[in-house]
N, C-alpha and C. Protein backbone atom coordinates (compact mmCIF):
# COMPACT_ATOMS: atom_id res chain seq x y z
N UNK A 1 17.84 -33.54 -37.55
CA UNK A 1 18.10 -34.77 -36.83
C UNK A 1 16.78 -35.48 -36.57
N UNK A 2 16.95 -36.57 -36.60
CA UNK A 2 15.64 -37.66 -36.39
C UNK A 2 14.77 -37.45 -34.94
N UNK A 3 13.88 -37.78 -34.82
CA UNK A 3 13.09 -38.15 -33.56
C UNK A 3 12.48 -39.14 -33.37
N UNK A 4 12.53 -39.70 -32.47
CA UNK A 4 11.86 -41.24 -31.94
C UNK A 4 10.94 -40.93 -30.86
N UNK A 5 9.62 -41.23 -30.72
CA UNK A 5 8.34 -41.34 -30.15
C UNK A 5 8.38 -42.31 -29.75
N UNK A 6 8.14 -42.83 -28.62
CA UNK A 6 7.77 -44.37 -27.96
C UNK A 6 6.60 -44.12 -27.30
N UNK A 7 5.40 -44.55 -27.67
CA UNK A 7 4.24 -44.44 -26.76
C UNK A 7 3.75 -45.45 -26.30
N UNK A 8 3.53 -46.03 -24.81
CA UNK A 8 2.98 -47.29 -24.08
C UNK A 8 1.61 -46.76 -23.66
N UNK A 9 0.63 -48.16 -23.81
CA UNK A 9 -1.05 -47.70 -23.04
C UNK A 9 -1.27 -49.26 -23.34
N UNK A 10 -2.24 -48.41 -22.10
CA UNK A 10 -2.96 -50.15 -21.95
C UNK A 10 -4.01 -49.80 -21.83
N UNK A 11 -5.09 -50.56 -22.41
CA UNK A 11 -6.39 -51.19 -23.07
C UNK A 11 -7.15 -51.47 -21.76
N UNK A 12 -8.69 -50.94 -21.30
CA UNK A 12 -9.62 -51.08 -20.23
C UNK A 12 -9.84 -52.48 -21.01
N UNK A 13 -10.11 -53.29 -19.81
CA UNK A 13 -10.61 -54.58 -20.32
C UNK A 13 -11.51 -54.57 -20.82
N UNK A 14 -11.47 -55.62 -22.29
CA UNK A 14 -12.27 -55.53 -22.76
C UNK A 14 -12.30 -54.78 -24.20
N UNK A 15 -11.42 -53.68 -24.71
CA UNK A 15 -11.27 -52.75 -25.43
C UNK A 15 -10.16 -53.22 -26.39
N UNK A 16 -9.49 -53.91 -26.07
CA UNK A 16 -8.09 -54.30 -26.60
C UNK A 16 -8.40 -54.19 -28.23
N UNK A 17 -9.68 -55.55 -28.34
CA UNK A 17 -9.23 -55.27 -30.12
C UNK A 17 -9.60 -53.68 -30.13
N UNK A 18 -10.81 -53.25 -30.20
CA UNK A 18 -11.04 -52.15 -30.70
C UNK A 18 -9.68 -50.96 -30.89
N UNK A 19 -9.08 -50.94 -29.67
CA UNK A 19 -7.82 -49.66 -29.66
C UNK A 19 -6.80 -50.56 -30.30
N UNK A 20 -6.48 -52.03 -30.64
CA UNK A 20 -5.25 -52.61 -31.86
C UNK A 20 -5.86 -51.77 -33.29
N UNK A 21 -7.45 -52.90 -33.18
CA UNK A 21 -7.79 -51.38 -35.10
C UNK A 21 -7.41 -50.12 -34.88
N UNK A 22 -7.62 -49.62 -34.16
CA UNK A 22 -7.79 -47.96 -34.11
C UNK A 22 -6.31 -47.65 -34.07
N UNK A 23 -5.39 -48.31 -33.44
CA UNK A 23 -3.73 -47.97 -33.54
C UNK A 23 -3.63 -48.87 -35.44
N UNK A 24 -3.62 -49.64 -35.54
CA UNK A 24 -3.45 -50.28 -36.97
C UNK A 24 -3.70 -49.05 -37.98
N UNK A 25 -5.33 -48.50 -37.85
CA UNK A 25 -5.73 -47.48 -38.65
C UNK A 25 -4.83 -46.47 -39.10
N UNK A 26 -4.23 -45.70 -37.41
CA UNK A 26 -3.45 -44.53 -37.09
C UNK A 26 -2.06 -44.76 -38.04
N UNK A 27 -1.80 -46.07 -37.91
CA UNK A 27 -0.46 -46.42 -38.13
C UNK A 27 -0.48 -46.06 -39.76
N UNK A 28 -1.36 -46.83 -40.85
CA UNK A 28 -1.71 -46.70 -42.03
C UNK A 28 -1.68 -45.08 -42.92
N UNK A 29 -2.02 -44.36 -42.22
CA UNK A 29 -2.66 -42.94 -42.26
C UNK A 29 -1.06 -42.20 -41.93
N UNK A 30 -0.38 -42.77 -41.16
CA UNK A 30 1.17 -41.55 -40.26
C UNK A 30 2.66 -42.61 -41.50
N UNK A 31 1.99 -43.50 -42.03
CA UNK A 31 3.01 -43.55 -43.02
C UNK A 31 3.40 -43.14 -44.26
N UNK A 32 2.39 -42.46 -44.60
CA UNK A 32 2.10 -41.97 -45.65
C UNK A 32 2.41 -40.51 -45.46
N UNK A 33 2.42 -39.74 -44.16
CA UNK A 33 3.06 -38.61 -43.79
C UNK A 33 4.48 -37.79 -44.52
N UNK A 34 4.42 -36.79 -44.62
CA UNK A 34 5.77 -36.58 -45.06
C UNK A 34 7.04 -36.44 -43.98
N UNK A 35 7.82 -36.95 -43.27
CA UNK A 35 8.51 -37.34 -42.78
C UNK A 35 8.65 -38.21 -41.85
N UNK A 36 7.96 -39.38 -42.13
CA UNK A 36 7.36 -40.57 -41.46
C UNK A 36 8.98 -41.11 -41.92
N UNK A 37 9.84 -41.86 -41.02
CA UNK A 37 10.66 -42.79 -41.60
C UNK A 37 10.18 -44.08 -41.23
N UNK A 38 10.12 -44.24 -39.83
CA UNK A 38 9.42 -45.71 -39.33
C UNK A 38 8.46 -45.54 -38.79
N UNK A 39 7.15 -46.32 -38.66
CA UNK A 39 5.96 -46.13 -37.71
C UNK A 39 5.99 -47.68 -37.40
N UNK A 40 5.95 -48.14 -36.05
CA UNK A 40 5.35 -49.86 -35.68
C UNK A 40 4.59 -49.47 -34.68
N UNK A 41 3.64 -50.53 -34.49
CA UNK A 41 2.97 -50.88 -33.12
C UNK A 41 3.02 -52.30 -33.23
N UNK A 42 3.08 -52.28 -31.77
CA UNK A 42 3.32 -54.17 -31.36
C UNK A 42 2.45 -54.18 -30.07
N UNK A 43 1.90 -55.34 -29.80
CA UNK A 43 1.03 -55.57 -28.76
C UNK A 43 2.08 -57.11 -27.36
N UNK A 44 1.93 -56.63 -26.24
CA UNK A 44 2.23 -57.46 -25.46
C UNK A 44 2.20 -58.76 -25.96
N UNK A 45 2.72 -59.25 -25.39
CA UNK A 45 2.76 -60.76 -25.54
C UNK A 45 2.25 -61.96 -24.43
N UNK A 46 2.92 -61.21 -22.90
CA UNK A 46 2.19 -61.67 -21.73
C UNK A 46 1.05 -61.17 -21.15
N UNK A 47 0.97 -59.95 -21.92
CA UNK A 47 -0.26 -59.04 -21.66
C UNK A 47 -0.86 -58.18 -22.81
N UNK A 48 -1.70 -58.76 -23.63
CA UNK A 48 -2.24 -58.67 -24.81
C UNK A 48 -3.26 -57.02 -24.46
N UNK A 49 -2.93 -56.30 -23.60
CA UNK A 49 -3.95 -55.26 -23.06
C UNK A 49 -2.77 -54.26 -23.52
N UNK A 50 -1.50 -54.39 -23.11
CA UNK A 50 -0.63 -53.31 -23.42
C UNK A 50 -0.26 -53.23 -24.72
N UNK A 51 0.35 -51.91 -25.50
CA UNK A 51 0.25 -51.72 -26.88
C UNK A 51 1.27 -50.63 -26.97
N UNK A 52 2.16 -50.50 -27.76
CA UNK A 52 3.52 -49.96 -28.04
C UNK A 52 3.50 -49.14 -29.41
N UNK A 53 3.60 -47.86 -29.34
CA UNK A 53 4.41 -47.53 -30.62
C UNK A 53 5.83 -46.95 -31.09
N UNK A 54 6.28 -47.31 -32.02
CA UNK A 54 7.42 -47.06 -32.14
C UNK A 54 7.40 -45.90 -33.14
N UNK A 55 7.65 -44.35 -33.16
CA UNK A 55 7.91 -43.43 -34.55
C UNK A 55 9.08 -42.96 -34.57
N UNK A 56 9.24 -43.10 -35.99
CA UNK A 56 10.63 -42.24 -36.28
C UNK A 56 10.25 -41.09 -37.22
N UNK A 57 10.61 -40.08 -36.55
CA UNK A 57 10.30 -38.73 -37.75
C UNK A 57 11.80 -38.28 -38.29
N UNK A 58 11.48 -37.62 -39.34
CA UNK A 58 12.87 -36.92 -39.88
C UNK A 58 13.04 -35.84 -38.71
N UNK A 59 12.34 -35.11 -38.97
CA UNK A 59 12.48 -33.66 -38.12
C UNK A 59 11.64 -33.60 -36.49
N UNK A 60 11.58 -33.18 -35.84
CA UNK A 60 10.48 -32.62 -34.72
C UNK A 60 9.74 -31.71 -35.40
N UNK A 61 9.51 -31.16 -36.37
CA UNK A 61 8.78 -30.41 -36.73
C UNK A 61 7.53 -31.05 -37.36
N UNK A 62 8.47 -32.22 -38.23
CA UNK A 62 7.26 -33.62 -38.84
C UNK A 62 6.63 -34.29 -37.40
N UNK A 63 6.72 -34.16 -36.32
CA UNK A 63 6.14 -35.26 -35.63
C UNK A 63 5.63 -34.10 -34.95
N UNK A 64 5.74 -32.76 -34.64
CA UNK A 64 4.39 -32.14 -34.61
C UNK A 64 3.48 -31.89 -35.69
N UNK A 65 3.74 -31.56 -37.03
CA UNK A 65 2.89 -31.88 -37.61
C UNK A 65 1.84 -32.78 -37.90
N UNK A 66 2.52 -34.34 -37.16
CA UNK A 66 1.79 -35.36 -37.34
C UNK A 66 0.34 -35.22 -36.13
N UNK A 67 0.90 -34.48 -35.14
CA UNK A 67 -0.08 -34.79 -34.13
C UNK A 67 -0.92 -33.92 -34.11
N UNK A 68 -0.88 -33.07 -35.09
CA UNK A 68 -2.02 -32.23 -35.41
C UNK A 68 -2.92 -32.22 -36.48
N UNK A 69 -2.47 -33.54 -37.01
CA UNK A 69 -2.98 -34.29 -38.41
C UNK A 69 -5.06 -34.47 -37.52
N UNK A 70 -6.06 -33.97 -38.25
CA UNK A 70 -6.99 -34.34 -37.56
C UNK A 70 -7.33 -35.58 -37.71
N UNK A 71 -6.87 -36.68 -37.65
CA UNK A 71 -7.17 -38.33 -37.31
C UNK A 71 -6.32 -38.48 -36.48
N UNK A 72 -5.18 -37.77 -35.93
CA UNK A 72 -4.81 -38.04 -34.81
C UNK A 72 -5.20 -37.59 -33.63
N UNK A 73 -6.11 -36.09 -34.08
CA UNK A 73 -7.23 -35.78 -32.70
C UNK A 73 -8.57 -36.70 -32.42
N UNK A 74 -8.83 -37.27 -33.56
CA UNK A 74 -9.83 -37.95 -33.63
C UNK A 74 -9.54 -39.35 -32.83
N UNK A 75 -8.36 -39.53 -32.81
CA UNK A 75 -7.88 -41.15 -32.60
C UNK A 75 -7.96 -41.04 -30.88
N UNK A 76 -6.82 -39.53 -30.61
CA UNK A 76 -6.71 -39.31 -28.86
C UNK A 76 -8.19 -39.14 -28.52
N UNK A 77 -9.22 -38.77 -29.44
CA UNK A 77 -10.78 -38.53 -28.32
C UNK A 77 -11.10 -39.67 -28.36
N UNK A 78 -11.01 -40.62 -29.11
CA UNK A 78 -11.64 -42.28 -28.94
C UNK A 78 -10.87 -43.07 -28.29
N UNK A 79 -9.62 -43.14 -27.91
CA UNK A 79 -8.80 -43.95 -27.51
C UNK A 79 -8.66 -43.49 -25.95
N UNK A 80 -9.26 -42.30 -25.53
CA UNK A 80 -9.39 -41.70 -24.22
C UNK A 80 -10.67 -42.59 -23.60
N UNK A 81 -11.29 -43.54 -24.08
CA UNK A 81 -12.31 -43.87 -23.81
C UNK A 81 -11.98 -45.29 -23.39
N UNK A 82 -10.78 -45.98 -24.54
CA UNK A 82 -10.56 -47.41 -24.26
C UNK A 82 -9.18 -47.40 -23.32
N UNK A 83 -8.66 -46.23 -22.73
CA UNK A 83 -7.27 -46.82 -22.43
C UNK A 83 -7.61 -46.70 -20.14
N UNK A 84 -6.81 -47.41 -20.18
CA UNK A 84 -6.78 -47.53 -18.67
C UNK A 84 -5.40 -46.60 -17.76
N UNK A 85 -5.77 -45.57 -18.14
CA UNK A 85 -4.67 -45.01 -17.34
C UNK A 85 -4.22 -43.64 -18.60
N UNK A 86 -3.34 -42.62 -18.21
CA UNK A 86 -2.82 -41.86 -19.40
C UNK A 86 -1.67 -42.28 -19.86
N UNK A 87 -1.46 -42.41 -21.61
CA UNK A 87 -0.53 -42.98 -22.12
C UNK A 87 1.04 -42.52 -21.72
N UNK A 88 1.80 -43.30 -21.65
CA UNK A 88 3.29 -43.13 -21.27
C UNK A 88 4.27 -42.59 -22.68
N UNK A 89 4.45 -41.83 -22.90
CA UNK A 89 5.17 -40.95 -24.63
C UNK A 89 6.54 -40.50 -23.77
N UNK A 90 7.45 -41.07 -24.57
CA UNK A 90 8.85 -40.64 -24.28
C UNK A 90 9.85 -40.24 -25.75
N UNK A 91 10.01 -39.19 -25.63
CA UNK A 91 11.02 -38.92 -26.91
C UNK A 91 12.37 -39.26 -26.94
N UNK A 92 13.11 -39.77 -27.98
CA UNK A 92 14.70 -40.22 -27.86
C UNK A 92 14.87 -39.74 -29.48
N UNK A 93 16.55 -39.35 -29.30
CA UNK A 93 17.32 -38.88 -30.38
C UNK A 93 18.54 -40.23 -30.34
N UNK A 94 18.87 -40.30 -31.81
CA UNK A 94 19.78 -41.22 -32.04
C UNK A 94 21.24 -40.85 -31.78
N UNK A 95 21.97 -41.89 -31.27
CA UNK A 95 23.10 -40.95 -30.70
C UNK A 95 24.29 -41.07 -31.69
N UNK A 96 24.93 -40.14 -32.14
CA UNK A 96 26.30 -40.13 -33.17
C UNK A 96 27.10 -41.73 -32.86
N UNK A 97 27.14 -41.97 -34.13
CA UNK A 97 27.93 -43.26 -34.07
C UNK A 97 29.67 -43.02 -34.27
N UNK A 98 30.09 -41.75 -34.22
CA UNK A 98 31.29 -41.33 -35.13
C UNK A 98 31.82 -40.77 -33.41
């Protein structure tokens, strides 16, 4: 069954572009994954500091794999530097349509 990742953070002023490349980068790199179905990030609109991702994995097993991908340790030690607060990660499963 699928898994959905939603991760929210917001950007120390000032940092914003730098952590959009650095999520853009991440994003590039986790699609190419083997059980990547969807990856997005989207940035606020009233507040250009906050930054959203959206993942869909096939398995939970692919989306731990992903986070042990080393550019994704590399990404959490640099992005620990630009974010204002600890990121908000919530997991959701899709619910039977039948």
């Amino acid at each position: 069954m699928a898994v959905v990742a939603v991760a929210r953070v917001k950007a120390k002023d000032g940092t914003g572009p730098a952590l959009g490349a650095e999520l853009r980068s991440m994003r590039g790199l986790a699609v190419e994954e083997e059980g990547c179905i969807q990856f997005a990030v989207v940035q606020g609109q009233a507040d250009p500091s906050l930054f959203m991702s959206y993942e869909e994995w096939a398995t939970q097993d692919d989306l731990d794999r992903h986070l042990q991908m080393p550019y994704m340790k590399a990404f959490m030690e640099k992005a620990a530097e630009m974010l204002a607060g600890a990121p908000e990660i919530s997991l959701w499963r899709e619910i039977s349509m039948t």
